[in-house]
Structure formats: C-alpha cells, structure tokens
Protein backbone atom coordinates (compact mmCIF):
# COMPACT_ATOMS: atom_id res chain seq x y z
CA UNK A 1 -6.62 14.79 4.80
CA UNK A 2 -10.37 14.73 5.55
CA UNK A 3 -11.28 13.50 1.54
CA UNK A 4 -8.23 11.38 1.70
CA UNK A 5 -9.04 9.31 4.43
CA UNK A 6 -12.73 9.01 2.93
CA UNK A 7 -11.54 7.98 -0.50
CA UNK A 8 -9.12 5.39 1.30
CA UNK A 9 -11.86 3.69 3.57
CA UNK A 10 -14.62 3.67 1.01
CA UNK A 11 -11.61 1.96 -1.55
CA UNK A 12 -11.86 -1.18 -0.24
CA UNK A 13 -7.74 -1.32 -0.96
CA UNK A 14 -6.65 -2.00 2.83
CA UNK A 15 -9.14 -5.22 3.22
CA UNK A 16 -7.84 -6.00 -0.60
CA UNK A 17 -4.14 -6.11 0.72
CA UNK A 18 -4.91 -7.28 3.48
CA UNK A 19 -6.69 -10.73 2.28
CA UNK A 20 -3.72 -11.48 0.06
CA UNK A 21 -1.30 -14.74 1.43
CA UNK A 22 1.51 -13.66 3.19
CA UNK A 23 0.72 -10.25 4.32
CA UNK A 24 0.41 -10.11 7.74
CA UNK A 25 -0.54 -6.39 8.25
CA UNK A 26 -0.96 -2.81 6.56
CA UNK A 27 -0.22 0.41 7.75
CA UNK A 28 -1.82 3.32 6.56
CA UNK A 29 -0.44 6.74 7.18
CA UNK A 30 -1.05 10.01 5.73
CA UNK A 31 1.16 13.38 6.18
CA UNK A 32 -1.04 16.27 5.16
CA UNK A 33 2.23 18.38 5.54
CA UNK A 34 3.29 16.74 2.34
CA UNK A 35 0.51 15.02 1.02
CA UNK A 36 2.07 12.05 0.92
CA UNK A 37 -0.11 8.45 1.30
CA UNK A 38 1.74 5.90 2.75
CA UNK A 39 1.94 2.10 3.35
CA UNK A 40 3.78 0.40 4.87
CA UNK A 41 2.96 -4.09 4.18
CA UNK A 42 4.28 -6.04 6.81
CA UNK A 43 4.70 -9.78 5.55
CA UNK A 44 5.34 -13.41 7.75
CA UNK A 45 8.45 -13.90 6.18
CA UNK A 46 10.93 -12.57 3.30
CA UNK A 47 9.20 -15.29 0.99
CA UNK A 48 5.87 -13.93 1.52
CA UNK A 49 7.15 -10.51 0.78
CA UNK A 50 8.81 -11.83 -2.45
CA UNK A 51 5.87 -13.66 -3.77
CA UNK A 52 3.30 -10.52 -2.85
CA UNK A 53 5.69 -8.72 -4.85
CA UNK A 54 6.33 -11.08 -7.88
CA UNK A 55 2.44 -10.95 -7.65
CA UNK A 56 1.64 -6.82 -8.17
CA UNK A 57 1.36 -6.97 -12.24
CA UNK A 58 -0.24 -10.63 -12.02
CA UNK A 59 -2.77 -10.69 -9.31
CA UNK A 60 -5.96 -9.00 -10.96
CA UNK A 61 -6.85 -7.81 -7.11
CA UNK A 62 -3.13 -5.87 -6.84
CA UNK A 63 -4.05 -4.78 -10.35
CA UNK A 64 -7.38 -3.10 -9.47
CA UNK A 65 -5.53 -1.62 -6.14
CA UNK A 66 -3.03 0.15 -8.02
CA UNK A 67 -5.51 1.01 -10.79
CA UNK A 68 -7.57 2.39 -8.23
CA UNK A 69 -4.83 4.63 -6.49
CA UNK A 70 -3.54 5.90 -10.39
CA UNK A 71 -7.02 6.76 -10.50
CA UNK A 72 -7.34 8.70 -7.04
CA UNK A 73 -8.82 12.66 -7.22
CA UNK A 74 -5.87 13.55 -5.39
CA UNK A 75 -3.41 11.62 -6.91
CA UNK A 76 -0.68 13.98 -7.97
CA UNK A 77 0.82 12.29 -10.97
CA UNK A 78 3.65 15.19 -10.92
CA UNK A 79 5.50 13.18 -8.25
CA UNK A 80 7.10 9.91 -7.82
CA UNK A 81 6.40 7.29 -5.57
CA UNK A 82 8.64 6.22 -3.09
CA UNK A 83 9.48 2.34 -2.34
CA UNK A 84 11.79 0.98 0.98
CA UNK A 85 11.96 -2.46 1.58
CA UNK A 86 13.61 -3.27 4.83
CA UNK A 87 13.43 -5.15 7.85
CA UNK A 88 12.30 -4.56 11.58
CA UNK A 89 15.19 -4.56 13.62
CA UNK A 90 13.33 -5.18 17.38
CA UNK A 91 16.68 -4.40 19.17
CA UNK A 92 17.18 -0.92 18.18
C-alpha cells in the first residue's frame, strides 16, 4: 500500500482529474486486501459526467492519466478493471 500511495501522490493524476470541467471531486481508495486502486469521480451533474466521459480518448490530460496508470509498477495487467456508474441516493 505504502509504494502505492507514493506512486499515486507523486502522479500528479488526482490534481489532473480534478482540474477537468465538471468534476466536482475524486475519491481515492486503495484495498491492500485485494490490491485493488480505486476511484470513485463525483461530477455536478449527469452532463458533466457524460462529457468527462466522451472526453477520456480525446482530452490529451485523460490520455496521459490513463497512460500513466497502464504504466504503473504495480499495475497488474492480468486483471480487469472494474467500471460502476451510478448515482448517490442521499435517502438511503
């Protein structure tokens, strides 16, 4: 977890996201159980989250980002990534 986190903060990825129109927060999590990365972009609106998306293979920042993460030490290219898209539901 310990050269994760160091690889993630020196990235530069979470002020990347961050910065982009639309997004209104990231989430980082990591589960050294499972070695899984996670995060989890919280947008304005379901436009923003459409046009962030529509961006990911056109926006030569996103490009980098994912370039970057392909590129990690730990990256473990024997799994898949997982995607959810959903919405907060404050009442439950």
């Amino acid at each position: 977890m310990a050269e994760v986190t160091e690889w993630f903060d020196k990235s530069g990825i979470a002020k990347t996201v961050r910065s982009k129109p639309g997004v209104k927060d990231l989430e980082v999590s990591f589960c050294p159980g499972q070695g899984w990365l996670a995060a989890r972009y919280i947008f304005h609106d379901l436009e923003d989250m459409k046009t962030f998306l529509g961006s990911m293979e056109t926006d030569p920042d996103l490009v980098k980002v994912k370039n970057q993460v392909l590129a990690a030490p730990h990256y473990d290219k024997s799994r898949t990534p997982h995607e959810f898209k959903g919405f907060f539901q404050p009442k439950l």
